[in-house]
Protein backbone atom coordinates (compact mmCIF):
# COMPACT_ATOMS: atom_id res chain seq x y z
CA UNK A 1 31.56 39.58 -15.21
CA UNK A 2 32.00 43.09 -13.37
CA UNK A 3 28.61 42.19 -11.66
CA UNK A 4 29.38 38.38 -10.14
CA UNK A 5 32.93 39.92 -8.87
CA UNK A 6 31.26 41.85 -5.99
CA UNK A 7 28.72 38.78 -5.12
CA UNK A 8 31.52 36.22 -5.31
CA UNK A 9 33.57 38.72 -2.99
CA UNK A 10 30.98 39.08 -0.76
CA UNK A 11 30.13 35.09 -0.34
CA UNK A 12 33.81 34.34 0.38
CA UNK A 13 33.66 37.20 3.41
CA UNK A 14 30.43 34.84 4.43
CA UNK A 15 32.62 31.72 5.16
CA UNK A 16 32.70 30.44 8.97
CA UNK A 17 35.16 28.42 10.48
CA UNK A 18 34.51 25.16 10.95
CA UNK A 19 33.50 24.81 14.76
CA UNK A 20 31.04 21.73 14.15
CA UNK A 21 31.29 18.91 17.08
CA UNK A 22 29.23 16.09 17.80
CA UNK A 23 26.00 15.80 19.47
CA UNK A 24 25.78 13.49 22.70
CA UNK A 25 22.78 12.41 23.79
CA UNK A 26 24.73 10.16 26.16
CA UNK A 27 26.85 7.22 25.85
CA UNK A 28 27.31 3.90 24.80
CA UNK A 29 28.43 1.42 27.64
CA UNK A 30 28.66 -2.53 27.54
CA UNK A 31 28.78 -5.58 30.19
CA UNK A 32 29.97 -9.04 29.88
CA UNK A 33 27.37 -11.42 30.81
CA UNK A 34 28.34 -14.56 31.90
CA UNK A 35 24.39 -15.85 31.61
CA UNK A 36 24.43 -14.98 28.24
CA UNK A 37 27.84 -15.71 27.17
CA UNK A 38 28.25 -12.37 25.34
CA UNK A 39 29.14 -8.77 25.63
CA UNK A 40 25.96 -6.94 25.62
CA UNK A 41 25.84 -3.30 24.73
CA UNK A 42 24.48 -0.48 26.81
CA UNK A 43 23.06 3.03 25.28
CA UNK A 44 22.88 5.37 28.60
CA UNK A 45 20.79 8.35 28.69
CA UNK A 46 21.62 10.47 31.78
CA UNK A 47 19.49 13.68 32.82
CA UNK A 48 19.83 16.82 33.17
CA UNK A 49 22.45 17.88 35.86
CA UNK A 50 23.51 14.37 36.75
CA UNK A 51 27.02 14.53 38.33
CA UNK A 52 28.50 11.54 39.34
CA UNK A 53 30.54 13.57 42.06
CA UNK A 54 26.89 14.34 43.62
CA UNK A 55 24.84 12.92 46.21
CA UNK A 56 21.53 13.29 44.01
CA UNK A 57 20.32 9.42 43.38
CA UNK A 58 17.76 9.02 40.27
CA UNK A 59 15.08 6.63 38.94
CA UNK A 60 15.85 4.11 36.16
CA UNK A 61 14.26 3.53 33.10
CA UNK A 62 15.59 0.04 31.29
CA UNK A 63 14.65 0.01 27.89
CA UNK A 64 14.19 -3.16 25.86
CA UNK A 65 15.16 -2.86 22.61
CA UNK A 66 17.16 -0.40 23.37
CA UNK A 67 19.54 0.22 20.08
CA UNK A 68 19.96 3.57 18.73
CA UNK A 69 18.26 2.33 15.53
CA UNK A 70 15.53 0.88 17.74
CA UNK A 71 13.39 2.78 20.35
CA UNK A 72 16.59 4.38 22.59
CA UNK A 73 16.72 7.86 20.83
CA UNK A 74 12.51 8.77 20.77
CA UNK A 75 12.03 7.51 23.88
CA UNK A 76 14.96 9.32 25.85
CA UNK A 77 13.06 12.26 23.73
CA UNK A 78 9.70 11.62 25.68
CA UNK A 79 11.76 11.17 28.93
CA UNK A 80 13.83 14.46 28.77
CA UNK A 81 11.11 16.28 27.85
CA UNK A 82 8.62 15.36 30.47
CA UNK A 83 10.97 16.14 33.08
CA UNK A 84 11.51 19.52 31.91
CA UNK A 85 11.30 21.99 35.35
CA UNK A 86 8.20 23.48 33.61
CA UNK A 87 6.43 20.56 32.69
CA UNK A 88 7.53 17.78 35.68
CA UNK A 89 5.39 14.89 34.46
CA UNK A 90 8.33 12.34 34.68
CA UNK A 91 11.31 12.83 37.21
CA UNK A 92 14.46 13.05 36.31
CA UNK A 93 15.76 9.95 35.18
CA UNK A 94 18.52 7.43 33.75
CA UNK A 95 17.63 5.63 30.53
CA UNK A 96 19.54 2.46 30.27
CA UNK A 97 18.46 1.01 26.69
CA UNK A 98 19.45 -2.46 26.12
CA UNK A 99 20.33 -3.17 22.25
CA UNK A 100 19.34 -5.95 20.29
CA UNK A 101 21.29 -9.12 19.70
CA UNK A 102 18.73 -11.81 19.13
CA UNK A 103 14.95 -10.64 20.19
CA UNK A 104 12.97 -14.20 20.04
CA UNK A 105 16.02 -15.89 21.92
CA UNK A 106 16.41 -13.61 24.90
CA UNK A 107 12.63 -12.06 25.17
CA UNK A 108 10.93 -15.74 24.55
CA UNK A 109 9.83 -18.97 27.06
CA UNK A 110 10.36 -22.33 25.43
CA UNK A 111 7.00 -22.98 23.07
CA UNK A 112 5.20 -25.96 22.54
CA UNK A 113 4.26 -24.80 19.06
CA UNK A 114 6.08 -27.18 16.40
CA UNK A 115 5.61 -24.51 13.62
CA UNK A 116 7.01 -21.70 15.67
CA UNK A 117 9.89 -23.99 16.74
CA UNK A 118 10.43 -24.47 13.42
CA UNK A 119 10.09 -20.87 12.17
CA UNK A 120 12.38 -19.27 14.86
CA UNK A 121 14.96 -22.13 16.03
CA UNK A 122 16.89 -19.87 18.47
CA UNK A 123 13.54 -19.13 20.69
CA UNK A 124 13.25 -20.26 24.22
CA UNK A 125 16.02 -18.75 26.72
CA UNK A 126 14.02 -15.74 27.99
CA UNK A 127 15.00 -17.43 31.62
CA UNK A 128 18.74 -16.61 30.97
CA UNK A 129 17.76 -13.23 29.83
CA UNK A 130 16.09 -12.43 33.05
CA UNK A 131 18.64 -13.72 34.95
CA UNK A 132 20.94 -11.60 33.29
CA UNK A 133 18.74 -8.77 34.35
CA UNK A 134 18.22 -10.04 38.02
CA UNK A 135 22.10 -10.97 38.82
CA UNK A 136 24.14 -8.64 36.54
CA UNK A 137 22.29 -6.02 34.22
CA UNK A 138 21.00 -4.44 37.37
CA UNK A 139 23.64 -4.93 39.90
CA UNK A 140 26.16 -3.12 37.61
CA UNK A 141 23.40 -0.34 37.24
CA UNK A 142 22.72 0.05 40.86
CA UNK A 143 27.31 -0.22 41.33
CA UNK A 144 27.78 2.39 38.56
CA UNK A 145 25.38 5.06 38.09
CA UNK A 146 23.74 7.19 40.56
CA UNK A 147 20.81 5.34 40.56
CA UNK A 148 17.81 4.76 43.71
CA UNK A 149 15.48 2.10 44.33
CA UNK A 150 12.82 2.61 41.63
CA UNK A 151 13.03 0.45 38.37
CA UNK A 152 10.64 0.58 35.26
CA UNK A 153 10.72 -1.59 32.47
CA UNK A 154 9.63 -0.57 29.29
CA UNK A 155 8.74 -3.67 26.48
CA UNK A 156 6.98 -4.32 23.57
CA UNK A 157 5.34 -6.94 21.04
CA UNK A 158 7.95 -9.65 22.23
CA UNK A 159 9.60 -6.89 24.42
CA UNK A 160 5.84 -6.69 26.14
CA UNK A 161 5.91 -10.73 26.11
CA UNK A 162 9.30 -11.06 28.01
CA UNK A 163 7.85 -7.58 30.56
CA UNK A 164 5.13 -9.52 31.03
CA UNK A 165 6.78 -13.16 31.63
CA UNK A 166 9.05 -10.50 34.37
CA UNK A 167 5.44 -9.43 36.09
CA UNK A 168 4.51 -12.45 36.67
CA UNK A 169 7.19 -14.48 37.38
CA UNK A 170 9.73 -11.89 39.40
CA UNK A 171 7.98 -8.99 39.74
CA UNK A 172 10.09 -7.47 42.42
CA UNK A 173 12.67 -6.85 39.84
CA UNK A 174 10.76 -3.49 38.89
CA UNK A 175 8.78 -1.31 40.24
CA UNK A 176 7.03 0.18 36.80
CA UNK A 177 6.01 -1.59 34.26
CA UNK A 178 5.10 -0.63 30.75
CA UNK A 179 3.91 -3.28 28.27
CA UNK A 180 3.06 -2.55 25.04
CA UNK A 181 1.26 -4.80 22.57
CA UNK A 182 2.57 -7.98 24.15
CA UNK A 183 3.25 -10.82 22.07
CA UNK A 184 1.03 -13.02 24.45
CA UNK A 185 0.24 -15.23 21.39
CA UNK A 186 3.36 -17.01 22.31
CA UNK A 187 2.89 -20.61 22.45
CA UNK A 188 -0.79 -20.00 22.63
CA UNK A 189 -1.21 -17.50 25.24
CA UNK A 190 0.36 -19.86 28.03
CA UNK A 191 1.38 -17.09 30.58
CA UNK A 192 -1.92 -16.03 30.68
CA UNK A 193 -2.57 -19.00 32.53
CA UNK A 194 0.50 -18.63 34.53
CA UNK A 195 -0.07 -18.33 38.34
CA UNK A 196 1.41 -14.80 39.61
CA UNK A 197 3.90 -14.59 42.06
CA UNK A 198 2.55 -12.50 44.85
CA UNK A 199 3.75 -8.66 44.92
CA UNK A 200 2.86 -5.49 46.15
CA UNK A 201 3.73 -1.38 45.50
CA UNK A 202 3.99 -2.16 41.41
CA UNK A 203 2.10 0.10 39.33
CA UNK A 204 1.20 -1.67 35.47
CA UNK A 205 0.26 0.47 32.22
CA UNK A 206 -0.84 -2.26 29.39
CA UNK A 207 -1.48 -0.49 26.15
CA UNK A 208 -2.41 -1.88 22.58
CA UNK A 209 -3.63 -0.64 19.60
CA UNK A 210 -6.02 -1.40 16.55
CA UNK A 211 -3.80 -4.88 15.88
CA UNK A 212 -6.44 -7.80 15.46
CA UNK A 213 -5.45 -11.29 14.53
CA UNK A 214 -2.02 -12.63 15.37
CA UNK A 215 0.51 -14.51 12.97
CA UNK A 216 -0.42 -18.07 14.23
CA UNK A 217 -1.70 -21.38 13.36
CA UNK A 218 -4.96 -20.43 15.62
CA UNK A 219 -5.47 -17.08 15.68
CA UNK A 220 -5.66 -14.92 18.54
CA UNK A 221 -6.76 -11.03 19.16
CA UNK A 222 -4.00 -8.41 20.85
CA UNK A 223 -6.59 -6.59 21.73
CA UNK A 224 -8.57 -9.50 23.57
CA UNK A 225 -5.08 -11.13 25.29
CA UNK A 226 -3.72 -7.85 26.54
CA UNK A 227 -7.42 -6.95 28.16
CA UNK A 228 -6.99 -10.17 29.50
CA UNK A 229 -3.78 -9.74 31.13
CA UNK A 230 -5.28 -6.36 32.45
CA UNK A 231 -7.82 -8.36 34.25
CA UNK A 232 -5.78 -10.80 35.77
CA UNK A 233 -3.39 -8.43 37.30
CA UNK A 234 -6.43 -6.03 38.57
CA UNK A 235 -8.61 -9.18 40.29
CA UNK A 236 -5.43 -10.16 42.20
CA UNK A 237 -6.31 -7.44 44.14
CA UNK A 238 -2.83 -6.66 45.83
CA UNK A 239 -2.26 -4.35 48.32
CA UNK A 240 -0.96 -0.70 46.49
CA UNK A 241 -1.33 -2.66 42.97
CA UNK A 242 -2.29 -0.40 40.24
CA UNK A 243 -2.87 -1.43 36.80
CA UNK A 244 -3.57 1.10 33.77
CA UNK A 245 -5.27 -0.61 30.74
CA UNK A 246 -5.37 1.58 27.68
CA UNK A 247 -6.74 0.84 23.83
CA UNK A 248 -5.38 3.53 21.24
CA UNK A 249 -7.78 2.73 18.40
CA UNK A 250 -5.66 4.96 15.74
CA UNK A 251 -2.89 3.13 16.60
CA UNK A 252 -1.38 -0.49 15.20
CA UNK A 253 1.55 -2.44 16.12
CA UNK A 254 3.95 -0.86 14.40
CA UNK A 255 2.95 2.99 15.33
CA UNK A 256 1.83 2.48 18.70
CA UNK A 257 4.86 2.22 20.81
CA UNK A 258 6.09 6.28 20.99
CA UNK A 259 2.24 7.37 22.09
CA UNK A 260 1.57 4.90 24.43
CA UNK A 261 4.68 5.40 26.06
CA UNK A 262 3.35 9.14 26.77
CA UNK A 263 0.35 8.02 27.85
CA UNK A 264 2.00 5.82 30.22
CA UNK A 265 3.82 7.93 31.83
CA UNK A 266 0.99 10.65 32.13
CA UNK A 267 -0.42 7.74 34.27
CA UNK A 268 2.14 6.40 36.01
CA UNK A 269 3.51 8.93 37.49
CA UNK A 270 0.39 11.51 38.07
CA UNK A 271 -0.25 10.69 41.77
CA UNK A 272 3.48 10.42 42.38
CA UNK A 273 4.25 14.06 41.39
CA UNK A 274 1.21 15.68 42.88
CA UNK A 275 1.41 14.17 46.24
């Protein structure tokens, strides 16, 4: 007993006060859509030294599935850290991650595929999910935030179907796009045979992984539709058009999307940077 007195004496000395706080990584906004008929929540990631007092304008990243259980808090990771001043692979920029509500309502085209009707009755309003991004998403963005010209769009598996749908259908509404294991299987590969509305000054990183077969009735290879897409975009043959196709054997559909979004951006933004 005359030996724990001293070490019990000496652990109560030890005690801090409690000066514990959260930790913000940014913060969480919302907009009511009129498109979609909903409030849809924002997750904002803002870089270093942004000031909203300030003249300094930066580049924005929107982020499909963007919840903070989702893909929001790695990917703001990748971003802050390749714009650190000593590495300067990525500029500074504004992550705006869009969370979830319903994924194969808002990121797919109507299908002509009974069994996928069936399977997933709430698919087929991508067009009012783009809109929302065209008319309001963006708009409030562009009103809010200190934000310039250049817009990326990061997406995928059905994310990478409705960034693809975007490319080819409005492709003005971003400047970068990054498409990850698109879900081009959707009602058997249609969009691939989609004519592309014409645009220029877009730069395109398509990445998949080791994924193989789809989940259909007749199935399909990622690999094969997302080289395809690649293709199609490259033999267009637009003026300042530049499109990135990348295959990351060691990775599959579910491991892919942190990794390719480094490589993407190692890409994307190397002649940018340097020049």
């Amino acid at each position: 007993m005359l030996l724990l007195t001293p070490l019990f004496g000496q652990v109560d000395k030890l005690k801090q006060p409690d000066n514990s706080k959260p930790f913000v990584l940014g913060l969480i906004d919302e907009i009511r859509s009129n498109e979609l008929k909903e409030i849809r929540p924002l997750n904002i990631y803002f870089p270093d030294g942004y000031n909203p007092e300030d003249t300094i304008k930066y580049p924005v990243i929107y982020l499909l599935d963007g919840s903070a259980d989702e893909d929001f808090i790695h990917i703001v990771g990748l971003v802050q850290f390749n714009s650190f001043e000593w590495i300067k692979q990525v500029p500074k920029s504004i992550v705006v991650g869009i969370a979830t509500v319903d994924r194969r309502r808002d990121y797919t085209f109507p299908t002509t595929i009974k069994e996928d009707k069936d399977a997933y009755p709430t698919t087929g309003h991508s067009d009012k999910f783009i809109a929302f991004i065209e008319k309001e998403l963006q708009p409030y963005i562009q009103l809010k935030y200190k934000v310039n010209g250049s817009k990326m769009i990061i997406g995928q598996s059905l994310g990478g179907l409705l960034a693809t749908e975007i490319l080819i259908k409005r492709p003005a509404l971003f400047d970068k796009y990054i498409i990850i294991s698109p879900s081009l299987w959707w009602d058997n590969g249609s969009l691939l045979d989609h004519a592309v509305s014409r645009f220029e000054d877009t730069d395109v990183y398509i990445g998949v992984g080791k994924e193989g077969l789809t989940p259909t009735v007749a199935p399909r290879v990622m690999e094969v539709d997302a080289n395809i897409l690649a293709a199609k975009i490259k033999n267009l043959k637009r003026k300042n058009v530049n499109v990135y196709f990348d295959y990351l054997p060691h990775e599959n559909h579910a491991t892919i999307m942190h990794q390719a979004v480094y490589n993407a951006f190692r890409l994307l933004y190397s002649k940018a940077l340097s020049d």
